[in-house]
PDB file of N, CA and C in Angstrom:
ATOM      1  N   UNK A   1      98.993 101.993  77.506  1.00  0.00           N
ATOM      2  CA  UNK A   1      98.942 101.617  76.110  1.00  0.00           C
ATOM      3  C   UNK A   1      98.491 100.169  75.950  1.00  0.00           C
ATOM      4  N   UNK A   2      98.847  99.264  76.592  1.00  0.00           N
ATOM      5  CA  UNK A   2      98.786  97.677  76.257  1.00  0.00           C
ATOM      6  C   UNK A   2      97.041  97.700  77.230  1.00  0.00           C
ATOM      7  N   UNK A   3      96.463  98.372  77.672  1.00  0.00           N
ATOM      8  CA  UNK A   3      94.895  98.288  78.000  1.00  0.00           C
ATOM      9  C   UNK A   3      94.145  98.861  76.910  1.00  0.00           C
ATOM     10  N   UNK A   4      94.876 100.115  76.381  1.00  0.00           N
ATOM     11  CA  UNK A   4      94.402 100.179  75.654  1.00  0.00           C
ATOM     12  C   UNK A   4      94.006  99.724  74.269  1.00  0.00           C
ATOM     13  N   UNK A   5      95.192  98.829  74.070  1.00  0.00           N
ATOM     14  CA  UNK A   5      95.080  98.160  72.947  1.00  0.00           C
ATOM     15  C   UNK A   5      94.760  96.937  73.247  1.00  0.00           C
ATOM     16  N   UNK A   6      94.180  95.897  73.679  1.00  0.00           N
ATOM     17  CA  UNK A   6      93.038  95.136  74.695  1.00  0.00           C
ATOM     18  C   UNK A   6      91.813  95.539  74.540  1.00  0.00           C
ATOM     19  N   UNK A   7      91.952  96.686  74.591  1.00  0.00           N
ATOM     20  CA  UNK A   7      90.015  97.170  73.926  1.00  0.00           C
ATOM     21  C   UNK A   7      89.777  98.133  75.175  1.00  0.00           C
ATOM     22  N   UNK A   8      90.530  98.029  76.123  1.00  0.00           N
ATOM     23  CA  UNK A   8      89.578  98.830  77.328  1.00  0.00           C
ATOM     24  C   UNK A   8      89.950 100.267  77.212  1.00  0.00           C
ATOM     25  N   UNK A   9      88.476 100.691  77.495  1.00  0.00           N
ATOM     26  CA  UNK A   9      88.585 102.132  77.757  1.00  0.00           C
ATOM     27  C   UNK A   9      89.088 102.823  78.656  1.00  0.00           C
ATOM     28  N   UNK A  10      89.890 104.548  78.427  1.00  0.00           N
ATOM     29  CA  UNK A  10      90.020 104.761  79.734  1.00  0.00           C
ATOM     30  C   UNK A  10      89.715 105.307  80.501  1.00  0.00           C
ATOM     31  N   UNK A  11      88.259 105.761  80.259  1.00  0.00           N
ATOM     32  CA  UNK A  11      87.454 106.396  81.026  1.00  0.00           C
ATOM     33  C   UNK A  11      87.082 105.289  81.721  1.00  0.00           C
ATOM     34  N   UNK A  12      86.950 103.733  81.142  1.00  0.00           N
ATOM     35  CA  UNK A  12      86.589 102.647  82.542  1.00  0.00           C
ATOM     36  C   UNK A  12      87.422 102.677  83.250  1.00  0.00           C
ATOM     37  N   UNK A  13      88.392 102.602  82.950  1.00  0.00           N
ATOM     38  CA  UNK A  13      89.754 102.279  84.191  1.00  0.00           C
ATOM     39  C   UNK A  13      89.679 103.769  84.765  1.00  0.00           C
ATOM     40  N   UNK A  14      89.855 104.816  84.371  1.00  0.00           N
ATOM     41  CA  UNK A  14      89.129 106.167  85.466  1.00  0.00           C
ATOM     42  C   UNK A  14      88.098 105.604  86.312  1.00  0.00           C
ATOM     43  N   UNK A  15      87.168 105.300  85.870  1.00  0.00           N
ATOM     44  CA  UNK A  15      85.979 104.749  86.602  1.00  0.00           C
ATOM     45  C   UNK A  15      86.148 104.035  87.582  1.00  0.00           C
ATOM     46  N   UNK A  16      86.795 102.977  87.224  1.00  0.00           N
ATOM     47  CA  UNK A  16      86.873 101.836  88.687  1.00  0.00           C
ATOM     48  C   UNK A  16      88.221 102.363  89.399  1.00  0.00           C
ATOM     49  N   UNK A  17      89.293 103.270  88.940  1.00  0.00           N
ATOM     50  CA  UNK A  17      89.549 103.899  90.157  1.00  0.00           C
ATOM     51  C   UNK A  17      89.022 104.937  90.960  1.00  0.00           C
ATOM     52  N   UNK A  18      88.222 105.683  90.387  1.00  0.00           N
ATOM     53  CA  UNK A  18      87.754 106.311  91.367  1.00  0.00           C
ATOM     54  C   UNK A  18      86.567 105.631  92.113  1.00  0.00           C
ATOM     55  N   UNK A  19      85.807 104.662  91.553  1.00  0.00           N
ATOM     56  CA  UNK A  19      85.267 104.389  92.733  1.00  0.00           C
ATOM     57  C   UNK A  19      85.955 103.408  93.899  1.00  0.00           C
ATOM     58  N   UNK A  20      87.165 102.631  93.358  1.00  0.00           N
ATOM     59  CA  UNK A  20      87.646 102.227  94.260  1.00  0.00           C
ATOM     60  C   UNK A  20      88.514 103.023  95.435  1.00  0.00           C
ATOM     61  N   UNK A  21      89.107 104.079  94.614  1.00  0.00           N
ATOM     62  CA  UNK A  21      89.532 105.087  96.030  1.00  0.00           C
ATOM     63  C   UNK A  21      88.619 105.931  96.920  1.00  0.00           C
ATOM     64  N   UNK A  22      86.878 106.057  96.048  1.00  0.00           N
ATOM     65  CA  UNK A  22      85.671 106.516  97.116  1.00  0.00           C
ATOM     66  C   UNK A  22      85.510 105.244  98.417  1.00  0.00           C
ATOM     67  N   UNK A  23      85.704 104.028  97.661  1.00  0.00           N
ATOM     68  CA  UNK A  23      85.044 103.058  99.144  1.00  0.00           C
ATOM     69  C   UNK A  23      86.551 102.700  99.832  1.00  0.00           C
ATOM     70  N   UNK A  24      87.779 102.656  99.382  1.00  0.00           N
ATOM     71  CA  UNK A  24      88.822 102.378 100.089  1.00  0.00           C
ATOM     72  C   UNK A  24      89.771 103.028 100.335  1.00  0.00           C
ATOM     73  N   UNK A  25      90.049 104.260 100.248  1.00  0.00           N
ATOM     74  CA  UNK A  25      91.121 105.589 100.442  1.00  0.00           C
ATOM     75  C   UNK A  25      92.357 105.406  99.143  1.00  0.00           C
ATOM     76  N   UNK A  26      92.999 106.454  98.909  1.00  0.00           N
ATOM     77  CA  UNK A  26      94.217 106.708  98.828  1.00  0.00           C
ATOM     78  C   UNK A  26      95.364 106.616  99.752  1.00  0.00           C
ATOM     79  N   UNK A  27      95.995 105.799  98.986  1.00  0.00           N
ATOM     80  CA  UNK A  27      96.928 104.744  98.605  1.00  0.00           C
ATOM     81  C   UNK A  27      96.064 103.748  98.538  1.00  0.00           C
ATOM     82  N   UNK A  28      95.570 102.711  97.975  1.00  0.00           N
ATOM     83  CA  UNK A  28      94.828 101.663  97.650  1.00  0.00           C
ATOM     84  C   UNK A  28      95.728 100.524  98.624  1.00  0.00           C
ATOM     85  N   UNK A  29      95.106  99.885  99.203  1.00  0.00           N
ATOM     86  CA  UNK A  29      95.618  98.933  99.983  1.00  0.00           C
ATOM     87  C   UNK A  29      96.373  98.184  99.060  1.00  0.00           C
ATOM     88  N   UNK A  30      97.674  97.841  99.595  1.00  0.00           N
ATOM     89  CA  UNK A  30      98.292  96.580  99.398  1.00  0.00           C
ATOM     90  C   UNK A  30      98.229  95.148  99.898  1.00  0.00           C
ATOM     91  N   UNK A  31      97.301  94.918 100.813  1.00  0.00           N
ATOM     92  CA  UNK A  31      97.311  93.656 101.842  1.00  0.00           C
ATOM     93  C   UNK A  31      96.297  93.090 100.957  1.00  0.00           C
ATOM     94  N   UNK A  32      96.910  91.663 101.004  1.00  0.00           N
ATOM     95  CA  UNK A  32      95.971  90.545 100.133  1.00  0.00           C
ATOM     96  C   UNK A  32      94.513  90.417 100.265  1.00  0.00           C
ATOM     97  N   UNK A  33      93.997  90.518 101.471  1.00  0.00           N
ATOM     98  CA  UNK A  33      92.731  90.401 101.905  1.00  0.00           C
ATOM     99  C   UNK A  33      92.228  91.478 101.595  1.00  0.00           C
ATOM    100  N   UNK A  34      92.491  92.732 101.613  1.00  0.00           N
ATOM    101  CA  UNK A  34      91.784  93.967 100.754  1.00  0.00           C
ATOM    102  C   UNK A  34      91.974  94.268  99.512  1.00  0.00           C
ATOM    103  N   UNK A  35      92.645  93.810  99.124  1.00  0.00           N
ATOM    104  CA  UNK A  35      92.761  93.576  97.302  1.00  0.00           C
ATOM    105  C   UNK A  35      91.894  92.750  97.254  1.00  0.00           C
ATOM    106  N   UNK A  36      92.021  91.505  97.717  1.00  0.00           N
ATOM    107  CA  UNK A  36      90.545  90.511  97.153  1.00  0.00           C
ATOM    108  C   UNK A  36      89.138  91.207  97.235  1.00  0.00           C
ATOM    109  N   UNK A  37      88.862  91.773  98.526  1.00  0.00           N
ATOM    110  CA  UNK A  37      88.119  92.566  98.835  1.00  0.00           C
ATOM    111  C   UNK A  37      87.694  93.615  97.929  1.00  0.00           C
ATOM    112  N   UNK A  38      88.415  94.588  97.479  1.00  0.00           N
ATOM    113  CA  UNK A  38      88.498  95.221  96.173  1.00  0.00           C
ATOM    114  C   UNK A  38      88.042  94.766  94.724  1.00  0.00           C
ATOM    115  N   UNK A  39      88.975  93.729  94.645  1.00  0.00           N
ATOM    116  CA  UNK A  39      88.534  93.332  93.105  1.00  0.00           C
ATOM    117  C   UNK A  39      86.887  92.751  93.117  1.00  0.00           C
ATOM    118  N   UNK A  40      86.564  92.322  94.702  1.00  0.00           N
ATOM    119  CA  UNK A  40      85.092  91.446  94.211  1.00  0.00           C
ATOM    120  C   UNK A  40      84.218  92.496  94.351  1.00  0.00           C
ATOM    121  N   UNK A  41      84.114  93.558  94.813  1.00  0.00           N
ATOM    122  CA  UNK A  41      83.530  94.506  94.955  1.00  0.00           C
ATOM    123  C   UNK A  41      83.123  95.193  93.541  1.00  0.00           C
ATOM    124  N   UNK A  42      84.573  95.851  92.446  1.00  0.00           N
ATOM    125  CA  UNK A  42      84.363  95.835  91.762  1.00  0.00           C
ATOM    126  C   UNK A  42      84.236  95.421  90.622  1.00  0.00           C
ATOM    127  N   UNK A  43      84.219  94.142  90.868  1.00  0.00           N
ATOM    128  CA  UNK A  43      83.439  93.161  89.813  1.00  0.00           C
ATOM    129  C   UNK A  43      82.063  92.886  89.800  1.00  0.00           C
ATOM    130  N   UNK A  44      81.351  93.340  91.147  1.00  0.00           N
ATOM    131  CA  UNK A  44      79.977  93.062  91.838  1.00  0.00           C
ATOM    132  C   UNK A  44      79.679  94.717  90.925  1.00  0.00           C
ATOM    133  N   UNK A  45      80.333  95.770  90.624  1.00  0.00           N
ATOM    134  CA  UNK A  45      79.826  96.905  90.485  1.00  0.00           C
ATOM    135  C   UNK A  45      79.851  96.686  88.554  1.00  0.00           C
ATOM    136  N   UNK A  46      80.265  95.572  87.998  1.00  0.00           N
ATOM    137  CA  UNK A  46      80.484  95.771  86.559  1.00  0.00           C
ATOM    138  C   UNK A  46      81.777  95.731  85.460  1.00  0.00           C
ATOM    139  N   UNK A  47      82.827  96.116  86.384  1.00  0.00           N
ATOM    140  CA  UNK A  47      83.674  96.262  85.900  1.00  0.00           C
ATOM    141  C   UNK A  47      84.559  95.215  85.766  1.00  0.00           C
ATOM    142  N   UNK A  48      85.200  94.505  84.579  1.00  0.00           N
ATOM    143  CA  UNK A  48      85.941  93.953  83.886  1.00  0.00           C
ATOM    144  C   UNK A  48      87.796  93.292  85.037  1.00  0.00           C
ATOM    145  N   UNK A  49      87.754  91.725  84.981  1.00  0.00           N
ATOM    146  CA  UNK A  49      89.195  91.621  85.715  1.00  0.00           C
ATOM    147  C   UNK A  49      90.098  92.435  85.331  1.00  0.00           C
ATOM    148  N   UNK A  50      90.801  93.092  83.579  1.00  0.00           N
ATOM    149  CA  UNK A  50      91.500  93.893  83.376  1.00  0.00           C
ATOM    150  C   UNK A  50      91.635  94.820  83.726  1.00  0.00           C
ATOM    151  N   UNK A  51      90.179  95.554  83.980  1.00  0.00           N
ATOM    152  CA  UNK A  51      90.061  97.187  84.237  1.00  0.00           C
ATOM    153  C   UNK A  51      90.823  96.946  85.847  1.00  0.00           C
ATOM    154  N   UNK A  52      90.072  96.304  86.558  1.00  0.00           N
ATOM    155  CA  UNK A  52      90.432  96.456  87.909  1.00  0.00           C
ATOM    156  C   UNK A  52      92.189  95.981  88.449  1.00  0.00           C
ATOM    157  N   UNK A  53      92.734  95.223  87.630  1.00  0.00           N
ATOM    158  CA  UNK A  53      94.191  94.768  87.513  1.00  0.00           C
ATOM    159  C   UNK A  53      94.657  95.835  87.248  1.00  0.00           C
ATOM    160  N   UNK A  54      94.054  96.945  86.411  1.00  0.00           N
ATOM    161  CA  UNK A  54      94.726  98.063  85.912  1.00  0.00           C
ATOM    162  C   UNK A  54      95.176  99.389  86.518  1.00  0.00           C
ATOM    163  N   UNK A  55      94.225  99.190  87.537  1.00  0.00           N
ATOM    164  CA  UNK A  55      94.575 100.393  88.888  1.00  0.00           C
ATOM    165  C   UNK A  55      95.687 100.330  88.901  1.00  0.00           C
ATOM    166  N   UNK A  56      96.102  98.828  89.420  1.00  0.00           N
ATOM    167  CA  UNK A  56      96.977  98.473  90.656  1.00  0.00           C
ATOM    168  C   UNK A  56      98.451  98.808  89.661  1.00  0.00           C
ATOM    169  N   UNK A  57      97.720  98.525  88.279  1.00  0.00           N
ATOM    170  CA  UNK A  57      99.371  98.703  87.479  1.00  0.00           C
ATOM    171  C   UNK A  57      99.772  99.975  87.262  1.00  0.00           C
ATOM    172  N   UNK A  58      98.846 101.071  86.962  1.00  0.00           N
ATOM    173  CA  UNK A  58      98.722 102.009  86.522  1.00  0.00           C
ATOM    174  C   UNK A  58      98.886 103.312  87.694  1.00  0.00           C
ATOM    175  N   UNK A  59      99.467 103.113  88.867  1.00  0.00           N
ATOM    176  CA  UNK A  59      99.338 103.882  89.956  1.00  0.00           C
ATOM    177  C   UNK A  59     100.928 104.375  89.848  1.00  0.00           C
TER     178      UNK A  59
END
């Protein structure tokens, strides 16, 4: 609810999780260095700091 009311869609936040669980598996890493890894990736692919914060909340 609070992304959504932020403006973001949730077909984006669908979006950048699934492509983040295509390049990094299920369970999404917890280790700092692959989260960083993660977020710059999909920020390099388009997607928004919120959307991608939003996985991690939304799991």
């Amino acid at each position: 609810m609070e992304l959504l009311q932020k403006g973001i869609d949730r077909d984006d936040i669908d979006a950048a999780f699934a492509v983040a669980v295509k390049k990094f598996g299920q369970p999404l890493p917890d280790a700092p260095q692959i989260k960083i890894k993660l977020q710059r990736y999909l920020l390099s692919r388009g997607f928004s700091f919120d959307e991608i914060c939003s996985i991690y909340t939304n799991l």
